[in-house]
PDB file of N, CA and C in Angstrom:
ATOM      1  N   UNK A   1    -127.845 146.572 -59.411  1.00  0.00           N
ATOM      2  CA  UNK A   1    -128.287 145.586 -58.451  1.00  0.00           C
ATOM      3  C   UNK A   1    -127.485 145.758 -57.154  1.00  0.00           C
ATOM      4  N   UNK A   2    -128.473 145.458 -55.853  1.00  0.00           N
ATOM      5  CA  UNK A   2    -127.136 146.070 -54.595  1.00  0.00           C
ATOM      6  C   UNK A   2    -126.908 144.406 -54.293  1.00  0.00           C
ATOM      7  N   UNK A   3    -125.675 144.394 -53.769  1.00  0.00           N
ATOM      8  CA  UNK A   3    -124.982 143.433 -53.343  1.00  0.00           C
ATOM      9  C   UNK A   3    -125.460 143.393 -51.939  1.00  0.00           C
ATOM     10  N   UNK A   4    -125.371 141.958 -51.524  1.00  0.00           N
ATOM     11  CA  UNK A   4    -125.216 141.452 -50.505  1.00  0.00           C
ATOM     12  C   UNK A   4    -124.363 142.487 -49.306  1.00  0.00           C
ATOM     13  N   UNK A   5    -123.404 142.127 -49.517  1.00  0.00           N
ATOM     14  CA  UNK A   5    -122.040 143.335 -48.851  1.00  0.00           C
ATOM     15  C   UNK A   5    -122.877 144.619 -48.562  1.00  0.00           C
ATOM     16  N   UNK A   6    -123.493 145.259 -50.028  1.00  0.00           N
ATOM     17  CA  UNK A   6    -124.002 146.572 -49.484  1.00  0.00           C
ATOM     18  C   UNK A   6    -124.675 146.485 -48.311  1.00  0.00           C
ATOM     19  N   UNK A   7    -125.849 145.387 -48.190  1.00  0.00           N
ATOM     20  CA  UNK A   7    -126.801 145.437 -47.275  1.00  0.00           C
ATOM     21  C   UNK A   7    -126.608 145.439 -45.846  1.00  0.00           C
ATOM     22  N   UNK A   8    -125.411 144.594 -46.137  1.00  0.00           N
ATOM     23  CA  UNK A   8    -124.977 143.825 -44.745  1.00  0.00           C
ATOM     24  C   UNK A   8    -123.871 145.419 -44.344  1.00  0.00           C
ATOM     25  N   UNK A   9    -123.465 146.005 -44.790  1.00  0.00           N
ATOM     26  CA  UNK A   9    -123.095 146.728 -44.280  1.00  0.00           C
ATOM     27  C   UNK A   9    -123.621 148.508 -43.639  1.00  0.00           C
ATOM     28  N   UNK A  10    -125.024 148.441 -44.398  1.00  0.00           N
ATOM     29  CA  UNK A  10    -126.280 149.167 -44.187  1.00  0.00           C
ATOM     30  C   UNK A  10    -126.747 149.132 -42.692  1.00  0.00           C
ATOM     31  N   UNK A  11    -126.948 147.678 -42.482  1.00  0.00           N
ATOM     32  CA  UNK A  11    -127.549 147.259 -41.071  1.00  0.00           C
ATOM     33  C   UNK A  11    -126.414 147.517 -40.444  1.00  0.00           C
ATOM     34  N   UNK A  12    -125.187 147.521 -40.305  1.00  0.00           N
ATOM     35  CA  UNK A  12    -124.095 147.253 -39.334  1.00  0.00           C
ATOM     36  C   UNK A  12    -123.909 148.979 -39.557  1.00  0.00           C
ATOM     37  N   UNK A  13    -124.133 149.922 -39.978  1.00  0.00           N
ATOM     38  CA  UNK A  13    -123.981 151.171 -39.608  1.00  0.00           C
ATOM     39  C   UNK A  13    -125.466 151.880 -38.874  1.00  0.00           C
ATOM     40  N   UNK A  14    -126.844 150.521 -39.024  1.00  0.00           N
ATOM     41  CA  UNK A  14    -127.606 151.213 -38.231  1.00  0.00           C
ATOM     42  C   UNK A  14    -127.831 150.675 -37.316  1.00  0.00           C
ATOM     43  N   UNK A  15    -127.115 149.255 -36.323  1.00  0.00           N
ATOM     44  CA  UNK A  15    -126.574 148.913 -35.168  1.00  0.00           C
ATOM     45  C   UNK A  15    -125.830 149.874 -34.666  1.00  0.00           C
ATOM     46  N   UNK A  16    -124.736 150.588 -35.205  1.00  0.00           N
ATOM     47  CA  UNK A  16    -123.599 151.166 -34.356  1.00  0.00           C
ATOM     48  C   UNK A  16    -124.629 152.253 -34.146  1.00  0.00           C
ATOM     49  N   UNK A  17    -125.307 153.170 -34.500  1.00  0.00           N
ATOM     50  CA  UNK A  17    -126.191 154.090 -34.446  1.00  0.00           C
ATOM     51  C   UNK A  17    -126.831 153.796 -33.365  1.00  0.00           C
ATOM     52  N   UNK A  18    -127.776 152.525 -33.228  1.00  0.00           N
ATOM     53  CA  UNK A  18    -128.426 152.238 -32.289  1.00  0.00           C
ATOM     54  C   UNK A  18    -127.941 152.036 -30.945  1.00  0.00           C
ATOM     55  N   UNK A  19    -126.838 151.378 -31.206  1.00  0.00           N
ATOM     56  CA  UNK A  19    -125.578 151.736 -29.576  1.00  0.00           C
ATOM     57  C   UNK A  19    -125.102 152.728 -28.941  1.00  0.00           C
ATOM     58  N   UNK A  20    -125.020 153.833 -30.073  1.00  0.00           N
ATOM     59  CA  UNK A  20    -124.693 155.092 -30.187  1.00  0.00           C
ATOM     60  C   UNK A  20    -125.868 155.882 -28.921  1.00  0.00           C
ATOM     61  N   UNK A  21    -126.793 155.651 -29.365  1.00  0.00           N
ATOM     62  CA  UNK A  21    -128.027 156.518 -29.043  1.00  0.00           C
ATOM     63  C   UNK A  21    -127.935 156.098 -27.388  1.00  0.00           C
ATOM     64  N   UNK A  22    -127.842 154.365 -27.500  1.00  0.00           N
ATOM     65  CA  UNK A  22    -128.185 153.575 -25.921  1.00  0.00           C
ATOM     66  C   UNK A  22    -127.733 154.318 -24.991  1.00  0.00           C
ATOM     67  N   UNK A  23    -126.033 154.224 -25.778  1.00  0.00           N
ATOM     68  CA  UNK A  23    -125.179 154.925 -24.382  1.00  0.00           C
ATOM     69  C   UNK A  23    -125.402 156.375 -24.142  1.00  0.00           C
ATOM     70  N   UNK A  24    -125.707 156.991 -25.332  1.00  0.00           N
ATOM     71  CA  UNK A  24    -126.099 158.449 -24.634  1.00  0.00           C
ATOM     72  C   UNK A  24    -126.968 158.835 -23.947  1.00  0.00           C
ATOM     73  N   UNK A  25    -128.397 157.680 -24.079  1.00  0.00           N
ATOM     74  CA  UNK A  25    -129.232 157.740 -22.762  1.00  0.00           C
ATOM     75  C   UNK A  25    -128.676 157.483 -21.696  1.00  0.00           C
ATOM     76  N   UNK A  26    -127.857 156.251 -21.565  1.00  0.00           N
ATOM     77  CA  UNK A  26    -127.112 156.256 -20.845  1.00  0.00           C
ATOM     78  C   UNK A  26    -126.577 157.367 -19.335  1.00  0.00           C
ATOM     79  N   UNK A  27    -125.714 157.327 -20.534  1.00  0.00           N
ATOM     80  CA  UNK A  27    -125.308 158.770 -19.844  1.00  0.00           C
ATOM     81  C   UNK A  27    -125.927 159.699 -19.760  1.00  0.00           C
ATOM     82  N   UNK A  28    -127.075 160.200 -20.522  1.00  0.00           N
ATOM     83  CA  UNK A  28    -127.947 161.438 -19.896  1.00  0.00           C
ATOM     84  C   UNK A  28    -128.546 160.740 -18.630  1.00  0.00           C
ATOM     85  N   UNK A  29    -128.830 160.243 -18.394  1.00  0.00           N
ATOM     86  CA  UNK A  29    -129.375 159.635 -16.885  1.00  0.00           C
ATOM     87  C   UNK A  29    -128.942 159.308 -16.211  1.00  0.00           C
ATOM     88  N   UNK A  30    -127.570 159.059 -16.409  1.00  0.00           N
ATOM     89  CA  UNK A  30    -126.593 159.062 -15.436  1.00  0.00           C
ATOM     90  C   UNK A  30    -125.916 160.535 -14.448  1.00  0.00           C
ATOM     91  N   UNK A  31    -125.997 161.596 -15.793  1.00  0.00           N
ATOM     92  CA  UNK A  31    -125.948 163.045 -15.669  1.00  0.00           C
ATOM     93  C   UNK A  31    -127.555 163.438 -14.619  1.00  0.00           C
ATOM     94  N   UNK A  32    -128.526 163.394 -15.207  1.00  0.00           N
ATOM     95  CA  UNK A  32    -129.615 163.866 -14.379  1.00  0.00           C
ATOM     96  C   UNK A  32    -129.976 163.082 -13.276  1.00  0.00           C
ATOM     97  N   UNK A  33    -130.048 162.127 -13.135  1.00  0.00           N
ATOM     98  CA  UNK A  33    -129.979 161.064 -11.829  1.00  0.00           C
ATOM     99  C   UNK A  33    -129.182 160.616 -10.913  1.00  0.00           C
ATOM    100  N   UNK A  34    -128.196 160.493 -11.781  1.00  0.00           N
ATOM    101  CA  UNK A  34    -126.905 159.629 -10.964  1.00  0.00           C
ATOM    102  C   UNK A  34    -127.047 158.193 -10.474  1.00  0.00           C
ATOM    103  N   UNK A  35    -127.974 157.281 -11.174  1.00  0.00           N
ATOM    104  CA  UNK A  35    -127.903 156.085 -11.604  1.00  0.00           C
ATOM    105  C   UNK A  35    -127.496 155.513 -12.582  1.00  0.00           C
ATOM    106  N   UNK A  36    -127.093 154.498 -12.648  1.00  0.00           N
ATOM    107  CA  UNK A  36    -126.116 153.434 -13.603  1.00  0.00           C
ATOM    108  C   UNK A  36    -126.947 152.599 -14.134  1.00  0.00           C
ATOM    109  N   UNK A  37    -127.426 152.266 -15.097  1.00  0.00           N
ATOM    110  CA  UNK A  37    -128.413 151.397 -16.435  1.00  0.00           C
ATOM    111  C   UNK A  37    -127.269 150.652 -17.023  1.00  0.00           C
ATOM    112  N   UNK A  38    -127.749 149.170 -17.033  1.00  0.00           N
ATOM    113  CA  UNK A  38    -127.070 148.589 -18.343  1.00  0.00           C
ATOM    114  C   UNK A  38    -127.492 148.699 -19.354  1.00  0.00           C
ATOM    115  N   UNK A  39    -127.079 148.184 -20.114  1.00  0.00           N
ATOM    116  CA  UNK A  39    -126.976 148.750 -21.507  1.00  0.00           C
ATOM    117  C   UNK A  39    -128.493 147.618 -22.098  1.00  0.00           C
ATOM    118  N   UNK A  40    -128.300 146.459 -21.850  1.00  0.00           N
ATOM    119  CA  UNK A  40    -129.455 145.231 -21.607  1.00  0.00           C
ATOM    120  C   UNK A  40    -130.400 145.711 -21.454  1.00  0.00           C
ATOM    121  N   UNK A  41    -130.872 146.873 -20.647  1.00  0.00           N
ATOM    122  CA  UNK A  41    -132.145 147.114 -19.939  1.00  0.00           C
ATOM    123  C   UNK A  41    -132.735 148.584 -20.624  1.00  0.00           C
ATOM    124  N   UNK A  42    -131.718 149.115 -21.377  1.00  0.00           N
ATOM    125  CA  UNK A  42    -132.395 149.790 -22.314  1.00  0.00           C
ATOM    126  C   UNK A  42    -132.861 149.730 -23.829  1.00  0.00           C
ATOM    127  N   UNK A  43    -134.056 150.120 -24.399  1.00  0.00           N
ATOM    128  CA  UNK A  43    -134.274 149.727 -26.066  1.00  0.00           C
ATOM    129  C   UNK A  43    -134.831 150.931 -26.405  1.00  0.00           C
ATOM    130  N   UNK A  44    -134.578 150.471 -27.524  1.00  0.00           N
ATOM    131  CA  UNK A  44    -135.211 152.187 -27.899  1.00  0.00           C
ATOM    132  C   UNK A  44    -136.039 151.920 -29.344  1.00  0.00           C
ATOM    133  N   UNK A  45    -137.355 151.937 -29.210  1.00  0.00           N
ATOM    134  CA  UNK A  45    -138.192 151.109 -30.911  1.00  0.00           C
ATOM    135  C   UNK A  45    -139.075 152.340 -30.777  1.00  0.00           C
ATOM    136  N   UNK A  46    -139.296 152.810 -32.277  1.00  0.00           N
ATOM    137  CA  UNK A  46    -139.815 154.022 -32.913  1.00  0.00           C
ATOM    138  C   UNK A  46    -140.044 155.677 -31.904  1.00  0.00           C
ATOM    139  N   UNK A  47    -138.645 155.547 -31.284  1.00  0.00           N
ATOM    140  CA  UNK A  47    -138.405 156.350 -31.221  1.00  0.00           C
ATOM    141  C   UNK A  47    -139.177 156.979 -29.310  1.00  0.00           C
ATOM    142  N   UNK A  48    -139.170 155.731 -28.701  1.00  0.00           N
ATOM    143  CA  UNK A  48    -139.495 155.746 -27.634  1.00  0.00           C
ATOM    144  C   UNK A  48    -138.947 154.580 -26.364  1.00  0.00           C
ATOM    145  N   UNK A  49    -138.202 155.477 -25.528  1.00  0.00           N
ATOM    146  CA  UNK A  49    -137.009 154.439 -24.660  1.00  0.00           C
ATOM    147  C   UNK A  49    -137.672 153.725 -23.492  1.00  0.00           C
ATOM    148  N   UNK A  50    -137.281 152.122 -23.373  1.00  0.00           N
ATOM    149  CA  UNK A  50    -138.436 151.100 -22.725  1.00  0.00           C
ATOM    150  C   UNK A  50    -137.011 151.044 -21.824  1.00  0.00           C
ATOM    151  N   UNK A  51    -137.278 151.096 -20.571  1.00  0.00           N
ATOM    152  CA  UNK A  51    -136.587 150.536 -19.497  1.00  0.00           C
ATOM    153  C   UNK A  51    -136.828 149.061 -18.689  1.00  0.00           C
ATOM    154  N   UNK A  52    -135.966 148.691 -18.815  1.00  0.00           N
ATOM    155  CA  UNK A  52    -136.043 147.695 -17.430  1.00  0.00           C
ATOM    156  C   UNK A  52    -135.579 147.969 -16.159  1.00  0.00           C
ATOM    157  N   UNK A  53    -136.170 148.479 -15.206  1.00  0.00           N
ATOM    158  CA  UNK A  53    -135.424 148.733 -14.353  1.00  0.00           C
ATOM    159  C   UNK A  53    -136.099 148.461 -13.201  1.00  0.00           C
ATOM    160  N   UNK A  54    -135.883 148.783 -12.397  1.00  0.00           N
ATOM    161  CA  UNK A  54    -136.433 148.866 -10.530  1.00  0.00           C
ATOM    162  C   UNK A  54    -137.563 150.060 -10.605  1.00  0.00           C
ATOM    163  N   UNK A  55    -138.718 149.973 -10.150  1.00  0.00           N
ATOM    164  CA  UNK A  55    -139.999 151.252 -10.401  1.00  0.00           C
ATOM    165  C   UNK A  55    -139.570 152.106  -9.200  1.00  0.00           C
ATOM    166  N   UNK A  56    -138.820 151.773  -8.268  1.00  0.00           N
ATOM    167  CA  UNK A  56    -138.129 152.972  -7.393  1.00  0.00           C
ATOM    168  C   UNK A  56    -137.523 154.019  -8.343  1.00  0.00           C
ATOM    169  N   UNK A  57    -136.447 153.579  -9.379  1.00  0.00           N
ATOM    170  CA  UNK A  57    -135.921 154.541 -10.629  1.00  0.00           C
ATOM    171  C   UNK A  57    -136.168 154.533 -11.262  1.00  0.00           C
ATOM    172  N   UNK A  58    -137.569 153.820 -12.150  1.00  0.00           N
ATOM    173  CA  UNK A  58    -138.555 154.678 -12.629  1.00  0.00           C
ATOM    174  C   UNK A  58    -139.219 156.145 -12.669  1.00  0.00           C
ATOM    175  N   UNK A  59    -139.182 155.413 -11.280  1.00  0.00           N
ATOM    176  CA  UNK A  59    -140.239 156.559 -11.154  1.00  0.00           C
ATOM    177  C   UNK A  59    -139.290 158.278 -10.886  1.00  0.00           C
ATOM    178  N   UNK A  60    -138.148 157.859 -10.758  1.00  0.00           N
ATOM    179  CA  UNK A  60    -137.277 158.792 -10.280  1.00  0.00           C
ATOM    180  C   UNK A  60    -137.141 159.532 -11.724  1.00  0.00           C
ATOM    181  N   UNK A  61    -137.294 158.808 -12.559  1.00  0.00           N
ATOM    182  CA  UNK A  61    -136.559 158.973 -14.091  1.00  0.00           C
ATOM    183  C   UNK A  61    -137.866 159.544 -14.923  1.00  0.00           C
ATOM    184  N   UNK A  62    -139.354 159.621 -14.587  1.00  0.00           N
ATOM    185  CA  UNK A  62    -140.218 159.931 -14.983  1.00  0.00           C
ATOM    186  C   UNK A  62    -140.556 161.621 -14.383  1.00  0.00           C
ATOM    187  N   UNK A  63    -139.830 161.341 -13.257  1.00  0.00           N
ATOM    188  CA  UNK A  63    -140.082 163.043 -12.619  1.00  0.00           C
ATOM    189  C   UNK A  63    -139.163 164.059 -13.210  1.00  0.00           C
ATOM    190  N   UNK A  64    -138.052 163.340 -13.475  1.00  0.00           N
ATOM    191  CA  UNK A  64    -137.384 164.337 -14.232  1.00  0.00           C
ATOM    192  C   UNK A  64    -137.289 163.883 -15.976  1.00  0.00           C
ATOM    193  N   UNK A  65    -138.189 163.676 -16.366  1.00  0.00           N
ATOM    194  CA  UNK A  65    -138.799 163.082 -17.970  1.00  0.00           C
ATOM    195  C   UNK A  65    -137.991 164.608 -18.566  1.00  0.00           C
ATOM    196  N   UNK A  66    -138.801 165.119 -18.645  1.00  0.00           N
ATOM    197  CA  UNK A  66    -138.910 166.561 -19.489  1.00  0.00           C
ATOM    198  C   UNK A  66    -137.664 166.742 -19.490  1.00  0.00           C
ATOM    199  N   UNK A  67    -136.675 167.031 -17.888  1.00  0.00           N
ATOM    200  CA  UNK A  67    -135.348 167.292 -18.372  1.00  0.00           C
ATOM    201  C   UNK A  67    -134.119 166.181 -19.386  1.00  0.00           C
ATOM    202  N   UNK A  68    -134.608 164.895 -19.299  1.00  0.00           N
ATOM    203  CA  UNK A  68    -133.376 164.127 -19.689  1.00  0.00           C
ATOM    204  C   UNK A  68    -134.208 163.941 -21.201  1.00  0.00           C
ATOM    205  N   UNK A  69    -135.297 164.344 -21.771  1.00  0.00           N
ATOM    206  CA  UNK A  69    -135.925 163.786 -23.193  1.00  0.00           C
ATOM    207  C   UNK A  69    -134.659 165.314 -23.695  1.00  0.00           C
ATOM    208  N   UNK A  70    -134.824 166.877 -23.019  1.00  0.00           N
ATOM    209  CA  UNK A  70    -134.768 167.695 -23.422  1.00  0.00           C
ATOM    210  C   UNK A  70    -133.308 167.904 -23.494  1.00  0.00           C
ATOM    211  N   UNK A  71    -132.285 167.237 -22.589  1.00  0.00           N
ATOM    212  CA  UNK A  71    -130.788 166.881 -22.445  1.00  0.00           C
ATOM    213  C   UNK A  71    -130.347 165.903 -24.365  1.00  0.00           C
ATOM    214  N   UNK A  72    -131.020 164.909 -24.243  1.00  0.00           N
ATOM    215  CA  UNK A  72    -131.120 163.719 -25.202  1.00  0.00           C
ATOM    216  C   UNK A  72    -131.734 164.953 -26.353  1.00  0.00           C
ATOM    217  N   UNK A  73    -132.548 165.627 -26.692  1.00  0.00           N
ATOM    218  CA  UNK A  73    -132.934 166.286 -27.869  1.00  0.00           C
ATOM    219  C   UNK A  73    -131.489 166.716 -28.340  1.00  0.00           C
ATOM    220  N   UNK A  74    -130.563 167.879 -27.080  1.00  0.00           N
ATOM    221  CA  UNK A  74    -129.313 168.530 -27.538  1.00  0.00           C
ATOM    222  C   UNK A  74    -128.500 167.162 -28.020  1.00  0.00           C
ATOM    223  N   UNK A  75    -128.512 166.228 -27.485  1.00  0.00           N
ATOM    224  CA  UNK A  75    -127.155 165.263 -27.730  1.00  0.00           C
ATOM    225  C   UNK A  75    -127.531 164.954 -29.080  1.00  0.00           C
ATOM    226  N   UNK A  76    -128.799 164.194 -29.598  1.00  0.00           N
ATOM    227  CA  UNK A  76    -128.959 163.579 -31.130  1.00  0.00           C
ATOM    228  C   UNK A  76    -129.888 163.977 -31.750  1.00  0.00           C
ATOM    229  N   UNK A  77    -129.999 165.442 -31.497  1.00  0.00           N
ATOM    230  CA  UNK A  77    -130.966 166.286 -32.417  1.00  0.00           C
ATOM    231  C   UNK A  77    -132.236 165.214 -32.973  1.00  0.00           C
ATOM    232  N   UNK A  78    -132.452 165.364 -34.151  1.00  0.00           N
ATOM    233  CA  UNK A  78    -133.979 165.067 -34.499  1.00  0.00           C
ATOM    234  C   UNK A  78    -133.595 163.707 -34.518  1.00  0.00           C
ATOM    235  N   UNK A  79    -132.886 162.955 -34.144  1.00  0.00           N
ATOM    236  CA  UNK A  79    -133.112 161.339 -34.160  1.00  0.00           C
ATOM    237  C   UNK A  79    -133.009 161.269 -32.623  1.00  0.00           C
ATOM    238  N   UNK A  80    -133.397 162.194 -31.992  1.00  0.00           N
ATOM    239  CA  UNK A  80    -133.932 161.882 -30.433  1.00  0.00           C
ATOM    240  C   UNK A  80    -135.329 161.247 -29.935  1.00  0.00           C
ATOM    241  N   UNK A  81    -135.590 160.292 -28.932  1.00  0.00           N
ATOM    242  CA  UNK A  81    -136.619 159.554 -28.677  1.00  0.00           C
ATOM    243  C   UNK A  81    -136.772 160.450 -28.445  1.00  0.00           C
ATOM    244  N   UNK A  82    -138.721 160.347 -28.500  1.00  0.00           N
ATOM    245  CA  UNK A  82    -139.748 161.373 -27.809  1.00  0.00           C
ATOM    246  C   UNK A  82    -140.356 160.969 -26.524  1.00  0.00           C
ATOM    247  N   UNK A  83    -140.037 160.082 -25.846  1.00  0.00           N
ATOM    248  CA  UNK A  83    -140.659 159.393 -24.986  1.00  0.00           C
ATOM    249  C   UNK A  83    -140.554 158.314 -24.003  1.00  0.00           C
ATOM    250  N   UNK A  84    -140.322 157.970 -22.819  1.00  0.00           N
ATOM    251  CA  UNK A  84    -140.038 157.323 -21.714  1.00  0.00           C
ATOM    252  C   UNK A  84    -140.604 156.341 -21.639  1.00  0.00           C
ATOM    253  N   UNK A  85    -140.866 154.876 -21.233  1.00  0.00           N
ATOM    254  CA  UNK A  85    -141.934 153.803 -21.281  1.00  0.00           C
ATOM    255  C   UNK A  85    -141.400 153.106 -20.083  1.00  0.00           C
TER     256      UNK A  85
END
């Protein structure tokens, strides 16, 4: 039977994961752009990253799509988003 404990500590290693990933978008777009994202304004659900941002850096961040999905592939291999929103 799994314990409580197990579970709860299941989810809390696939939070840190999920923070994990944030900031490395993060920083890949910080690397290909040279804009600054909070951390708030990014999500990342099945595997496709939703911004909040200003559509001025949007749109900045959509022209160079291909390079920062393909930056983000090297950083977290196959648990890399496929996709910009």
């Amino acid at each position: 039977m799994i314990e409580i404990k197990d579970l709860l500590l299941k989810f809390n290693s696939l939070l840190i994961f999920e923070n994990s990933k944030i900031e490395t978008v993060k920083k890949v777009i910080f690397e290909v752009i040279g804009i600054q994202i909070k951390n708030e304004d990014i999500k990342i659900k099945n595997n496709v990253i939703y911004l909040n941002i200003k559509p001025i850096y949007k749109n900045e961040i959509f022209l160079r799509k291909d390079e920062i999905l393909l930056k983000l592939e090297k950083s977290l291999c196959k648990k890399s988003p496929q996709n910009i929103v």
